[in-house]
PDB file of N, CA and C in Angstrom:
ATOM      1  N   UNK A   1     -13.395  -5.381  21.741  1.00  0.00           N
ATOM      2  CA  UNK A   1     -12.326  -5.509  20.761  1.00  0.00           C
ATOM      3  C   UNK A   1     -11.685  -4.137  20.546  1.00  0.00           C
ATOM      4  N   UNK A   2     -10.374  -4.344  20.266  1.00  0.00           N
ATOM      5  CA  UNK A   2      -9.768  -2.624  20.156  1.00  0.00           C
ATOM      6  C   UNK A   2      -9.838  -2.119  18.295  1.00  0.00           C
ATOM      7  N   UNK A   3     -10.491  -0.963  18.760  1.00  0.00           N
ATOM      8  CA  UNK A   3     -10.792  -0.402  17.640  1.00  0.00           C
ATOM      9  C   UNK A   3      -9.615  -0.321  16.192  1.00  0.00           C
ATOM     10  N   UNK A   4      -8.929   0.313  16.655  1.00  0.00           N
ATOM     11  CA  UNK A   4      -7.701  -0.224  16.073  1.00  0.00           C
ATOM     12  C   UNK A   4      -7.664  -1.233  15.046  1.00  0.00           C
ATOM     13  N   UNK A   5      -6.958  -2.842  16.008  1.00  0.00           N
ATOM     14  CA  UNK A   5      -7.219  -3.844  15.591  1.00  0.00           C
ATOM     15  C   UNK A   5      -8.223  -4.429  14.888  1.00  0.00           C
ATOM     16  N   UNK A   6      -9.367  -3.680  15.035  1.00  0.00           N
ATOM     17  CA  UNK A   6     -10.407  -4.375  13.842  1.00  0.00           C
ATOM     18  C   UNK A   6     -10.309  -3.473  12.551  1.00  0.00           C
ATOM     19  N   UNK A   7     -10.048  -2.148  12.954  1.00  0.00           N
ATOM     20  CA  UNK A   7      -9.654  -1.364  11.532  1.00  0.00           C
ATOM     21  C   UNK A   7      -8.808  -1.783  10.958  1.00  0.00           C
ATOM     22  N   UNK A   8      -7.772  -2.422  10.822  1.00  0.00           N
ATOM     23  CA  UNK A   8      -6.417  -3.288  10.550  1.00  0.00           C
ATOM     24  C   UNK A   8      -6.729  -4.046  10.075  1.00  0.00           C
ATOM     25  N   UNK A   9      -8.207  -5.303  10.857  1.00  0.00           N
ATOM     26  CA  UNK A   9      -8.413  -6.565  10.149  1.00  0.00           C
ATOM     27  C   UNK A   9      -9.276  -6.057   9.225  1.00  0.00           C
ATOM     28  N   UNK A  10     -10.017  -5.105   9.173  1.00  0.00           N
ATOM     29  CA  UNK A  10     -10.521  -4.646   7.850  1.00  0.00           C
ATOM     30  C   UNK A  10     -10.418  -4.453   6.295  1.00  0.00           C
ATOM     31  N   UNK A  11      -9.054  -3.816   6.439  1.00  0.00           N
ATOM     32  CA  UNK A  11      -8.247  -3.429   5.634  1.00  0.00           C
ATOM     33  C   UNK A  11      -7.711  -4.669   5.037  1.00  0.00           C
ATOM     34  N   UNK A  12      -7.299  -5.315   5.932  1.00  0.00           N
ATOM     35  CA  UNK A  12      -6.793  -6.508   5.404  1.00  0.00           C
ATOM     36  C   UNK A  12      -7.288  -7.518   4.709  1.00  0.00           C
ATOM     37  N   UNK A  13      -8.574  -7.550   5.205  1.00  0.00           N
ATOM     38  CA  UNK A  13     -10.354  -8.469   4.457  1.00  0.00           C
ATOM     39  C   UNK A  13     -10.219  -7.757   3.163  1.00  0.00           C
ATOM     40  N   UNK A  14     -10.590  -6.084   3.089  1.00  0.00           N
ATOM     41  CA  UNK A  14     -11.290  -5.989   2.302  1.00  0.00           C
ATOM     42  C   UNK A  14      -9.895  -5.292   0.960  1.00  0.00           C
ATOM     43  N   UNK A  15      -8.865  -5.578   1.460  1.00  0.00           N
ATOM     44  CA  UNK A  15      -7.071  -4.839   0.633  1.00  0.00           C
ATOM     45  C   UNK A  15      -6.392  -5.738   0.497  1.00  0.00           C
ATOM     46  N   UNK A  16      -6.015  -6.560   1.187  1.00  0.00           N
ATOM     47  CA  UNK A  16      -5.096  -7.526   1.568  1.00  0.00           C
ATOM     48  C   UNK A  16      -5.274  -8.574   0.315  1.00  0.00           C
ATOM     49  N   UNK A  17      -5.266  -8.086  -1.017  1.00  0.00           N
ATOM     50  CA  UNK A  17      -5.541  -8.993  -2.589  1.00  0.00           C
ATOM     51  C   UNK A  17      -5.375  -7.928  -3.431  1.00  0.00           C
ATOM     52  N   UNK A  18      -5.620  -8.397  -5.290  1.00  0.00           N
ATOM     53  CA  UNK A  18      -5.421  -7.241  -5.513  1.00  0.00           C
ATOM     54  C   UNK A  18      -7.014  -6.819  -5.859  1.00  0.00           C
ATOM     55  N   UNK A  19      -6.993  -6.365  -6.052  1.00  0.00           N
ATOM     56  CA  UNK A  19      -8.639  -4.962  -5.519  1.00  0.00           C
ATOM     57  C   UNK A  19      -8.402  -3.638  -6.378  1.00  0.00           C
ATOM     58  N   UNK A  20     -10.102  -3.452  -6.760  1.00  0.00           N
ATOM     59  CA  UNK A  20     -10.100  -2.457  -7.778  1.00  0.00           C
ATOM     60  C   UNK A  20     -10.403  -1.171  -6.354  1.00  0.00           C
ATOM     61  N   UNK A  21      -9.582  -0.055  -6.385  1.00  0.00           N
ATOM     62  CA  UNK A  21      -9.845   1.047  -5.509  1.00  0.00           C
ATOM     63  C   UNK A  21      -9.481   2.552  -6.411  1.00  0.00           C
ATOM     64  N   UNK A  22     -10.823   3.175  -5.701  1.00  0.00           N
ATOM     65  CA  UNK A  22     -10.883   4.550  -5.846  1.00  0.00           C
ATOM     66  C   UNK A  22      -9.350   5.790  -5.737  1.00  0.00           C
ATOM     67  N   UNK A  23      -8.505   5.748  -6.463  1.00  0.00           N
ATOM     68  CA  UNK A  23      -7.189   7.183  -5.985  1.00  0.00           C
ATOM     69  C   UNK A  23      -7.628   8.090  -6.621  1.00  0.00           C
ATOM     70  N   UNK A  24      -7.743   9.406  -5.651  1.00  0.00           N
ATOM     71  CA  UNK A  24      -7.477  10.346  -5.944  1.00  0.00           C
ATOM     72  C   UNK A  24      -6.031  11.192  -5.560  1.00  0.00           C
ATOM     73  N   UNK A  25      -5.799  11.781  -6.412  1.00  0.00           N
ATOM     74  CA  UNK A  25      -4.826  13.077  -6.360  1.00  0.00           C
ATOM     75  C   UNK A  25      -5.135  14.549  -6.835  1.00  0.00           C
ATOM     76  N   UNK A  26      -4.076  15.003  -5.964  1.00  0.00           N
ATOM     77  CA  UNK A  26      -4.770  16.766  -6.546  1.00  0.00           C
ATOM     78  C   UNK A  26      -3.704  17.112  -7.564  1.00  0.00           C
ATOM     79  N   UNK A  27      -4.739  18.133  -7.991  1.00  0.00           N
ATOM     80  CA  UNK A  27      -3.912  18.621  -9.552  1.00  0.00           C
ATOM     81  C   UNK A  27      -3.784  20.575  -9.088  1.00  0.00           C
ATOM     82  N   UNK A  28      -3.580  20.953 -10.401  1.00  0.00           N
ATOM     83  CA  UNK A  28      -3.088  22.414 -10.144  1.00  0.00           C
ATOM     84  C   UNK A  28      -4.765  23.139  -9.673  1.00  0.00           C
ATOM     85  N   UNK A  29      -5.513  22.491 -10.346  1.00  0.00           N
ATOM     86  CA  UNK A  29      -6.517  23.197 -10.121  1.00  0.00           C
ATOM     87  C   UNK A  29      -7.990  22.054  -9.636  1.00  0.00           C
ATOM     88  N   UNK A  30      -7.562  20.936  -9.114  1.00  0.00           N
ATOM     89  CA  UNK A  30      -8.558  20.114  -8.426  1.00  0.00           C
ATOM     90  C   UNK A  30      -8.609  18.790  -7.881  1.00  0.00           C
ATOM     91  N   UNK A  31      -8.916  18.029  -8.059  1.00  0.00           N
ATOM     92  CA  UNK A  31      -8.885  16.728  -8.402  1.00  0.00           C
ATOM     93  C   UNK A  31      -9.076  15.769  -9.314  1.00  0.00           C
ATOM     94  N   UNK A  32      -7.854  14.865  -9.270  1.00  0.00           N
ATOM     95  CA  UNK A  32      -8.584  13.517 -10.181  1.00  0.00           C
ATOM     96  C   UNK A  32      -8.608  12.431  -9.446  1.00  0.00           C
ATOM     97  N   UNK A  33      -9.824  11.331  -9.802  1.00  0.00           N
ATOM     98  CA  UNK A  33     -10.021   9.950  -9.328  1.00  0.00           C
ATOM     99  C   UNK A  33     -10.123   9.278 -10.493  1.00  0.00           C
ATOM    100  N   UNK A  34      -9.460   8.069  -9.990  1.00  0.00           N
ATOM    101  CA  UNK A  34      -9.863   7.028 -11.222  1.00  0.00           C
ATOM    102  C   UNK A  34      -9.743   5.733 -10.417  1.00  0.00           C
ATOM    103  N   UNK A  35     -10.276   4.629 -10.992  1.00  0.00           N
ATOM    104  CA  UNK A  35      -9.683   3.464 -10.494  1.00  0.00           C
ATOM    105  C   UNK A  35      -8.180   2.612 -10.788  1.00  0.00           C
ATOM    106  N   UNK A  36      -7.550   1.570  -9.621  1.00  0.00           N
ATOM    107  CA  UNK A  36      -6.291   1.506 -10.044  1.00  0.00           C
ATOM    108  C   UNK A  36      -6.356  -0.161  -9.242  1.00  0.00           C
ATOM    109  N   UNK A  37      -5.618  -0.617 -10.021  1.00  0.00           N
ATOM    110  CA  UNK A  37      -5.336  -1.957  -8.784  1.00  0.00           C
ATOM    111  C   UNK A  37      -4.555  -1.658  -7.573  1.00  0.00           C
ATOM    112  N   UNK A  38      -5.050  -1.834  -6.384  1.00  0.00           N
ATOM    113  CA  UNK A  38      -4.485  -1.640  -5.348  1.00  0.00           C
ATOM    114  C   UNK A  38      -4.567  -2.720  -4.557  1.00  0.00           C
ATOM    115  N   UNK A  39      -3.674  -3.221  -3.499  1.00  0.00           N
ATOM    116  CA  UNK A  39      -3.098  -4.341  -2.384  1.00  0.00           C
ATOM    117  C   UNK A  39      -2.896  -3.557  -1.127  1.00  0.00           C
ATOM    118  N   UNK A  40      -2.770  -4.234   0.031  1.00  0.00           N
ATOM    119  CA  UNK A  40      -2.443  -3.600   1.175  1.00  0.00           C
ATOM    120  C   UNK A  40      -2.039  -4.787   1.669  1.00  0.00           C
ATOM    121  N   UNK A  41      -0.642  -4.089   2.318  1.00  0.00           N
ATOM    122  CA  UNK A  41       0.351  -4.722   3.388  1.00  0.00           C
ATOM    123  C   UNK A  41       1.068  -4.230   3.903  1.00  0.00           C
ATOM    124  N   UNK A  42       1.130  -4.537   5.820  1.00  0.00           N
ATOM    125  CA  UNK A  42       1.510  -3.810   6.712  1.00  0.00           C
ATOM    126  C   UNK A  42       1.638  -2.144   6.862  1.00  0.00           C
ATOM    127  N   UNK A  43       0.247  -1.800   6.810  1.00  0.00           N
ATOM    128  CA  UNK A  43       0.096   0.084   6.797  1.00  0.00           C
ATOM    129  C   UNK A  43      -0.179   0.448   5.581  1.00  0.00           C
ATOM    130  N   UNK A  44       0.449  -0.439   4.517  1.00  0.00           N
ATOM    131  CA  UNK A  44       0.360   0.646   3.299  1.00  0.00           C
ATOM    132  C   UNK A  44      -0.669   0.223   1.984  1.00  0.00           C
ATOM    133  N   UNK A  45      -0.968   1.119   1.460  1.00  0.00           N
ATOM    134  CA  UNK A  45      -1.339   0.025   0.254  1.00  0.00           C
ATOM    135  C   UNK A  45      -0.289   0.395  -1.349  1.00  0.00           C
ATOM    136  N   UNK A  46      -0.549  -0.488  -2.042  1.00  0.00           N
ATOM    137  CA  UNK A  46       0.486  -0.164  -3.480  1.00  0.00           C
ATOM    138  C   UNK A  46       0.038  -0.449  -4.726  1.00  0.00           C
ATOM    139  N   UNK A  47       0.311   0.510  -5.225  1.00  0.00           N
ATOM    140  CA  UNK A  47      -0.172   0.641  -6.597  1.00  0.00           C
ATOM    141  C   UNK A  47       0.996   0.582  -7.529  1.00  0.00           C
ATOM    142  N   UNK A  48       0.252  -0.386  -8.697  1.00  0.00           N
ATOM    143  CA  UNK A  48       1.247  -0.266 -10.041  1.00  0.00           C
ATOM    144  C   UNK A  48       0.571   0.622 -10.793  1.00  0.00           C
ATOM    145  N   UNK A  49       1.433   1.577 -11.388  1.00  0.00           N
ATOM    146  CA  UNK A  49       1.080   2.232 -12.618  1.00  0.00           C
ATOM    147  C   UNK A  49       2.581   2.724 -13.432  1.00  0.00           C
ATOM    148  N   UNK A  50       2.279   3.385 -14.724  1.00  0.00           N
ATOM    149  CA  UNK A  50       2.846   3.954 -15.493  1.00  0.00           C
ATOM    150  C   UNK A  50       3.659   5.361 -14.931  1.00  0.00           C
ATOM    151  N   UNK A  51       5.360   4.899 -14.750  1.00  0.00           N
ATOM    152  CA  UNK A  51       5.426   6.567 -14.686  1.00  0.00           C
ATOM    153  C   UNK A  51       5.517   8.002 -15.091  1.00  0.00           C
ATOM    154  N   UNK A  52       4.958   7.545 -16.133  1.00  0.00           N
ATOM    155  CA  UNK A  52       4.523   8.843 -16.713  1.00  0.00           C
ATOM    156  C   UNK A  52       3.080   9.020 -16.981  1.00  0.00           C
ATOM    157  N   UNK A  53       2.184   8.196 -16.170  1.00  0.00           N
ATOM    158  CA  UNK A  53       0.877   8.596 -15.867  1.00  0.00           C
ATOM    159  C   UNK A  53       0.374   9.866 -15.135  1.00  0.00           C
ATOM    160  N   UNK A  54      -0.692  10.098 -15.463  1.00  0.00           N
ATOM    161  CA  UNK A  54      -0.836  11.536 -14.855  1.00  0.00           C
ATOM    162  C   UNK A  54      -0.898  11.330 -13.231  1.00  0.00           C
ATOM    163  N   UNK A  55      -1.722  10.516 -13.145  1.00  0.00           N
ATOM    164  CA  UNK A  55      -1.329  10.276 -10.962  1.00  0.00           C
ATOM    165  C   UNK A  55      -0.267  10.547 -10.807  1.00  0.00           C
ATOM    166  N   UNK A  56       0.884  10.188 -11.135  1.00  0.00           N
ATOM    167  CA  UNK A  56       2.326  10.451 -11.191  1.00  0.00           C
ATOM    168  C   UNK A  56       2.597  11.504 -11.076  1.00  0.00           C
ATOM    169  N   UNK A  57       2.346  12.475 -11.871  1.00  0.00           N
ATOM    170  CA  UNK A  57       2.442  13.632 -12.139  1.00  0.00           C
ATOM    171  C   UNK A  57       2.397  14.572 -11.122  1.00  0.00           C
ATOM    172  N   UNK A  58       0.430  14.334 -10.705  1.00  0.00           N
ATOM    173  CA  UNK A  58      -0.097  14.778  -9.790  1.00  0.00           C
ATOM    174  C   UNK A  58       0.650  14.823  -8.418  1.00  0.00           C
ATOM    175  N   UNK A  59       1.008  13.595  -8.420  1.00  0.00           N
ATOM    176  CA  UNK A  59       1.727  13.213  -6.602  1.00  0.00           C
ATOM    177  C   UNK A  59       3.044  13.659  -6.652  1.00  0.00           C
ATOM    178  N   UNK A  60       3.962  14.028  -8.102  1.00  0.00           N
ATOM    179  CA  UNK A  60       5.085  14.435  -7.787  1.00  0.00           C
ATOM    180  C   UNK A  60       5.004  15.937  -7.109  1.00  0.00           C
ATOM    181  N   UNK A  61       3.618  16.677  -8.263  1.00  0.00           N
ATOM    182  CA  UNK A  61       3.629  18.098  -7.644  1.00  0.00           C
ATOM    183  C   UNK A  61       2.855  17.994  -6.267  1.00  0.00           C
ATOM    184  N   UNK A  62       2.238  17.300  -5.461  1.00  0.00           N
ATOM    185  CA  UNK A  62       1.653  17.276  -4.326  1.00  0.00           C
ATOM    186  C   UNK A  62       1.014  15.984  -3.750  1.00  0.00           C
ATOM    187  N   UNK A  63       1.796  15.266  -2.751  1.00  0.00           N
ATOM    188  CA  UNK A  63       1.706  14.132  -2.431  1.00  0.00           C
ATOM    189  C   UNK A  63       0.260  13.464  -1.639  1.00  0.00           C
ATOM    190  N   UNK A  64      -0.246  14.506  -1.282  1.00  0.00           N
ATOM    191  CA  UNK A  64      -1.661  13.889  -0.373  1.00  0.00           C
ATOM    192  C   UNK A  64      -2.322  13.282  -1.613  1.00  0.00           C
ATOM    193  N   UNK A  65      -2.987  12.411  -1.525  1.00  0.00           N
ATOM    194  CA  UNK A  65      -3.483  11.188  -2.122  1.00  0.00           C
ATOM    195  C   UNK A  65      -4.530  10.762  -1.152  1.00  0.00           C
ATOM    196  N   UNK A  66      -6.001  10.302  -1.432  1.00  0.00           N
ATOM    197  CA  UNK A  66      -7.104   9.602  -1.155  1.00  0.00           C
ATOM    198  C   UNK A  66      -7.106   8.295  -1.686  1.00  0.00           C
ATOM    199  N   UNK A  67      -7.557   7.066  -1.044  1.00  0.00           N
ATOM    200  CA  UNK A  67      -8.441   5.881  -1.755  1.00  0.00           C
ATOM    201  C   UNK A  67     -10.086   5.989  -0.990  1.00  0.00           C
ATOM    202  N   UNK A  68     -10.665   4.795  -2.085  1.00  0.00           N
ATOM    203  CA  UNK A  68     -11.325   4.646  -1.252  1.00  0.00           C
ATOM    204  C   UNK A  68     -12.524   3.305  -1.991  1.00  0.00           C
ATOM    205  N   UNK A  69     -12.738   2.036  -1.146  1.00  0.00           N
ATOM    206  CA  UNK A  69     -13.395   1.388  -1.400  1.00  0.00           C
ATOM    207  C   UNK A  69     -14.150   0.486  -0.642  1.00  0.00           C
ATOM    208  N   UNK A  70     -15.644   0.603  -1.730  1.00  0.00           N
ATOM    209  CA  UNK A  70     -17.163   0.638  -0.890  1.00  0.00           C
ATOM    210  C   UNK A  70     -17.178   1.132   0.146  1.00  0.00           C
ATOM    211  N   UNK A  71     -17.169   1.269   1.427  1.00  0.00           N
ATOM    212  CA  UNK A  71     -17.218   2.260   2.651  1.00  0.00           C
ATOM    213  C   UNK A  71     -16.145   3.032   3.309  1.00  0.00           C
ATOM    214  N   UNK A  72     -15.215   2.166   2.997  1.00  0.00           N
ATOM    215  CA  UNK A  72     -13.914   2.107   3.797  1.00  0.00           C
ATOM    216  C   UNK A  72     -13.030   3.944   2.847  1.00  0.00           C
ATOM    217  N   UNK A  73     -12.812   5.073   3.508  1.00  0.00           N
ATOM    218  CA  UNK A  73     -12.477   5.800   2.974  1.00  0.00           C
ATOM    219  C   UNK A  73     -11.170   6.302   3.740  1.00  0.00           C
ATOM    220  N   UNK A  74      -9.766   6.686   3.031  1.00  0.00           N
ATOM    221  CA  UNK A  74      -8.337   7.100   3.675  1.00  0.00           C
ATOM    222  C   UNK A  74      -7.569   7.879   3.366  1.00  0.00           C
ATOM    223  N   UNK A  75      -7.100   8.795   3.775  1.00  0.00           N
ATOM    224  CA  UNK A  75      -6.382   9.677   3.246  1.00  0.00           C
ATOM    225  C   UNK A  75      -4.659   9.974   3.607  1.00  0.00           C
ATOM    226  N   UNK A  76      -3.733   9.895   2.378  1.00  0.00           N
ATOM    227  CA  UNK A  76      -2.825   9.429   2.779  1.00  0.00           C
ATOM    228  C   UNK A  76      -1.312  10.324   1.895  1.00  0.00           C
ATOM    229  N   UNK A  77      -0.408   9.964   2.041  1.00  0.00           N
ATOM    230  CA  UNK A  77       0.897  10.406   1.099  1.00  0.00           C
ATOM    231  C   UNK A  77       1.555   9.742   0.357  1.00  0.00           C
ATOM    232  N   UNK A  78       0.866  10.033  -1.108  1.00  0.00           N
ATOM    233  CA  UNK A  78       1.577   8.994  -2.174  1.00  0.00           C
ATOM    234  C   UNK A  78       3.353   9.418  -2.660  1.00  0.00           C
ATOM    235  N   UNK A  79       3.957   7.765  -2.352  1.00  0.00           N
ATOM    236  CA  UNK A  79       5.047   8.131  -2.689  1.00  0.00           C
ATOM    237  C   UNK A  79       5.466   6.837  -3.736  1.00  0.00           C
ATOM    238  N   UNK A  80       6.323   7.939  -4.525  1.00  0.00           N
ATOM    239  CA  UNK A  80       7.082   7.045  -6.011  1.00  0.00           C
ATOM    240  C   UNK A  80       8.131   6.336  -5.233  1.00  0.00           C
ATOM    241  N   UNK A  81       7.721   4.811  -5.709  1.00  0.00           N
ATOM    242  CA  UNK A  81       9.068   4.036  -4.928  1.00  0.00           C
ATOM    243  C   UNK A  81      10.154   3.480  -6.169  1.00  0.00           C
ATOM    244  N   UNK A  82       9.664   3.846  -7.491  1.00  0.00           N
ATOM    245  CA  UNK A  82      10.545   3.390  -8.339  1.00  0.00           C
ATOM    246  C   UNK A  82      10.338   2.168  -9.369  1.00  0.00           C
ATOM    247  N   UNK A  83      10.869   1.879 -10.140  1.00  0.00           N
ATOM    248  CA  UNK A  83      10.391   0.308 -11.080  1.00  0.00           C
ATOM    249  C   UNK A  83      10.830  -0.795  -9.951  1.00  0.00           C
ATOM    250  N   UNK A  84       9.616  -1.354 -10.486  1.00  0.00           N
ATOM    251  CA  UNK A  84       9.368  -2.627  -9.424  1.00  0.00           C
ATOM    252  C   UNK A  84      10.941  -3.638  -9.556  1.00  0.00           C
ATOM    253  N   UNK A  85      11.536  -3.375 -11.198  1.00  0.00           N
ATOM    254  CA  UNK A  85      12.114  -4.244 -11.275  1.00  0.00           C
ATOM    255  C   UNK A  85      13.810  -4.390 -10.368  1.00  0.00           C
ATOM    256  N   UNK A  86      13.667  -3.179 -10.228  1.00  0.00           N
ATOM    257  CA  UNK A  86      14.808  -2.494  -9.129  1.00  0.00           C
ATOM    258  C   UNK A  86      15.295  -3.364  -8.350  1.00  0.00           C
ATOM    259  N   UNK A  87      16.588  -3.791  -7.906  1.00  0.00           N
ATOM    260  CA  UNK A  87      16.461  -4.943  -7.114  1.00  0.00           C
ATOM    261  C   UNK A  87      16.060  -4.419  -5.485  1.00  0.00           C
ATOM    262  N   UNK A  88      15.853  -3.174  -5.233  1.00  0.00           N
ATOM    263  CA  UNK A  88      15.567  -2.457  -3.997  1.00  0.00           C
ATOM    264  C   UNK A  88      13.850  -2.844  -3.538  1.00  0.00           C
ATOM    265  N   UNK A  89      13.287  -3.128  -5.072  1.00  0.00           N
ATOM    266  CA  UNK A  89      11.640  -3.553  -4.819  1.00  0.00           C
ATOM    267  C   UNK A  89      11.602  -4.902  -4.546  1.00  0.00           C
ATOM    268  N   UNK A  90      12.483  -5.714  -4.989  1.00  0.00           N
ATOM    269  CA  UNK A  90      12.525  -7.209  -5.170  1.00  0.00           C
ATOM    270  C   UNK A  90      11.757  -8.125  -4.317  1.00  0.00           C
ATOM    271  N   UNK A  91      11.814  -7.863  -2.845  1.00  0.00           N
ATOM    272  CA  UNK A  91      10.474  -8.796  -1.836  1.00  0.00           C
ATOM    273  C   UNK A  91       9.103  -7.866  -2.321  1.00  0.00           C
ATOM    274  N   UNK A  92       8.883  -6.465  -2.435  1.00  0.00           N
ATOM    275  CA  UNK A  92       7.328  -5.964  -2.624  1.00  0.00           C
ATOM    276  C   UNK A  92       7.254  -6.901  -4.367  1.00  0.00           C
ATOM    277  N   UNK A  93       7.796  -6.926  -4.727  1.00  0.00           N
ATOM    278  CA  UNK A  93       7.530  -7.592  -6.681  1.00  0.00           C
ATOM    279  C   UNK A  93       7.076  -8.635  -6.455  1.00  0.00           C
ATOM    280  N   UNK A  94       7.783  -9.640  -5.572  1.00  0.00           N
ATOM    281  CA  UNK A  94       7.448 -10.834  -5.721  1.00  0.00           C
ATOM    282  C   UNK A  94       5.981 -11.074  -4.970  1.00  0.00           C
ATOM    283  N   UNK A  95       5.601 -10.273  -4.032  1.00  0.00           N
ATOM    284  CA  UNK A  95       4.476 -10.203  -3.091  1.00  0.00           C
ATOM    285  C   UNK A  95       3.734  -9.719  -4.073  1.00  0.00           C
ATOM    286  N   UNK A  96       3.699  -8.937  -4.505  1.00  0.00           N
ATOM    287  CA  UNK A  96       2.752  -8.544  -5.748  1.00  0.00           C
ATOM    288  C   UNK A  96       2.133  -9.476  -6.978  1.00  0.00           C
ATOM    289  N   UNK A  97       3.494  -9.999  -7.036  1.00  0.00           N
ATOM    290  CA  UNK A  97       3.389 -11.094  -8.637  1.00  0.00           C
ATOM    291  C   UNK A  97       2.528 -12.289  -7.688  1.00  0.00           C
ATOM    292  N   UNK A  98       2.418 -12.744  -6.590  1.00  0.00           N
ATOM    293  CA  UNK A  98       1.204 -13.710  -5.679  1.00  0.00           C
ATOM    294  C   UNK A  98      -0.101 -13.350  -6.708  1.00  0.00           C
ATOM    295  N   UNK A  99      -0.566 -11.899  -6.337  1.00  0.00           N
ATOM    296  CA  UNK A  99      -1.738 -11.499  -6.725  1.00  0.00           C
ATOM    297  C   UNK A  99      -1.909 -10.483  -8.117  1.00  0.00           C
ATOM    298  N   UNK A 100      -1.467 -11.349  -8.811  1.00  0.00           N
ATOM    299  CA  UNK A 100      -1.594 -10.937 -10.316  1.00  0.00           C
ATOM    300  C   UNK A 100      -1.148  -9.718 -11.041  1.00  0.00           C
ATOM    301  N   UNK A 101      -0.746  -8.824 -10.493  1.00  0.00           N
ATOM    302  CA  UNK A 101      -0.341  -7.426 -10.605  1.00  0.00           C
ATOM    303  C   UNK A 101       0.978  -7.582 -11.113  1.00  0.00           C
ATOM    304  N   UNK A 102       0.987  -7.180 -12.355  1.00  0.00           N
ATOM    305  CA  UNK A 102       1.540  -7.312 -13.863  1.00  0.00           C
ATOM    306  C   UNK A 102       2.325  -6.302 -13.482  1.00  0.00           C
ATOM    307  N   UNK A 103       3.997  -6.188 -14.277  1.00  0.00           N
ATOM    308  CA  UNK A 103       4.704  -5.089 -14.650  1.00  0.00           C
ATOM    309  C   UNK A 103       4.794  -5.484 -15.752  1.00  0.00           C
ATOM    310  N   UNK A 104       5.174  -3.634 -16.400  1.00  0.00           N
ATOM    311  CA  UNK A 104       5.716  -3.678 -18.207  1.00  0.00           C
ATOM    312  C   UNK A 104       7.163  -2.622 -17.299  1.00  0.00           C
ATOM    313  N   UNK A 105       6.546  -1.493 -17.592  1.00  0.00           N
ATOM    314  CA  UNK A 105       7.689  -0.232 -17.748  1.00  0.00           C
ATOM    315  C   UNK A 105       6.907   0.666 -16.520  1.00  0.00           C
ATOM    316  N   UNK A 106       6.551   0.168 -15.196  1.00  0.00           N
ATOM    317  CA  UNK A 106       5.854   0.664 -14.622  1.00  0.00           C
ATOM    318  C   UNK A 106       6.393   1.263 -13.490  1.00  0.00           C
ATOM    319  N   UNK A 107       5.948   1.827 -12.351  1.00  0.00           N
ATOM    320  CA  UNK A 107       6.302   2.732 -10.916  1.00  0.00           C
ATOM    321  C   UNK A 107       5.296   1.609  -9.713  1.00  0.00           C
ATOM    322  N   UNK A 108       6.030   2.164  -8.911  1.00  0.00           N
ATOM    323  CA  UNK A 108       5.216   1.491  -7.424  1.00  0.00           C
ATOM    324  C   UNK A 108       5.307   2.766  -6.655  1.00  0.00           C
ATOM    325  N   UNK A 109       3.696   2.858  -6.107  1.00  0.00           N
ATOM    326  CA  UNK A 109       3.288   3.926  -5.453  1.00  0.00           C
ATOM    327  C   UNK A 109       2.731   3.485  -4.505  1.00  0.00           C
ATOM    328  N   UNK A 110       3.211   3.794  -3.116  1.00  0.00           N
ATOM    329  CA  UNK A 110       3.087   3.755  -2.335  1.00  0.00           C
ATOM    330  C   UNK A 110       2.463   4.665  -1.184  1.00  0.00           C
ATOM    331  N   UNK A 111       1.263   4.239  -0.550  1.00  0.00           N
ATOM    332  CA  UNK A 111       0.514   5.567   0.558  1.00  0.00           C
ATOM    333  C   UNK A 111       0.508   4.515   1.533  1.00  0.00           C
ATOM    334  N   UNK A 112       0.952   5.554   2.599  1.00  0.00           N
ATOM    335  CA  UNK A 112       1.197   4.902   4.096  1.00  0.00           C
ATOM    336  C   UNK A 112       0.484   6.338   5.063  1.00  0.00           C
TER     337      UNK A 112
END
């Protein structure tokens, strides 16, 4: 089987819903992790949060970004894609709203 391809179907088993996962980001002077709801589809995975959460913050001043859950560990470039409600998010919202992942006044962050 190509290695690859099973890393893919992996991701997809164990991302491909919404799922509690490990983000980290770096700060001025280290790191933070916390948990966040995260999904994965096609390469990426996405996170809702607050934009004026500190992850936010973190990834505006420096974009490398980690997840990581039960074995499966990735390291990646978080990017602000904007309020979900945007009509530019409109197919990722509705793919989202499938698997329960709530907006108020929130950001979509995206690591690919």
């Amino acid at each position: 089987m190509d290695i690859f391809k099973a890393a893919i179907d992996l991701m997809k088993e164990q991302l491909g819903h919404d799922v509690i996962v490990a983000l980290a980001t770096c700060t001025e002077t280290g790191v933070n992790v916390r948990n966040v709801d995260g999904y994965y589809k096609d390469g990426s995975v996405y996170v809702v949060t607050h934009n004026c959460s500190q992850k936010m913050k973190d990834i505006e001043r420096k974009s490398n970004v980690a997840i990581c859950k039960d074995l499966m560990c990735a390291q990646s470039i978080g990017e602000n894609l904007g309020n979900p409600k945007e009509e530019s998010n409109r197919e990722l919202r509705d793919e989202l709203k499938k698997y329960s992942l709530h907006f108020m006044t929130v950001m979509l962050m995206k690591m690919t």
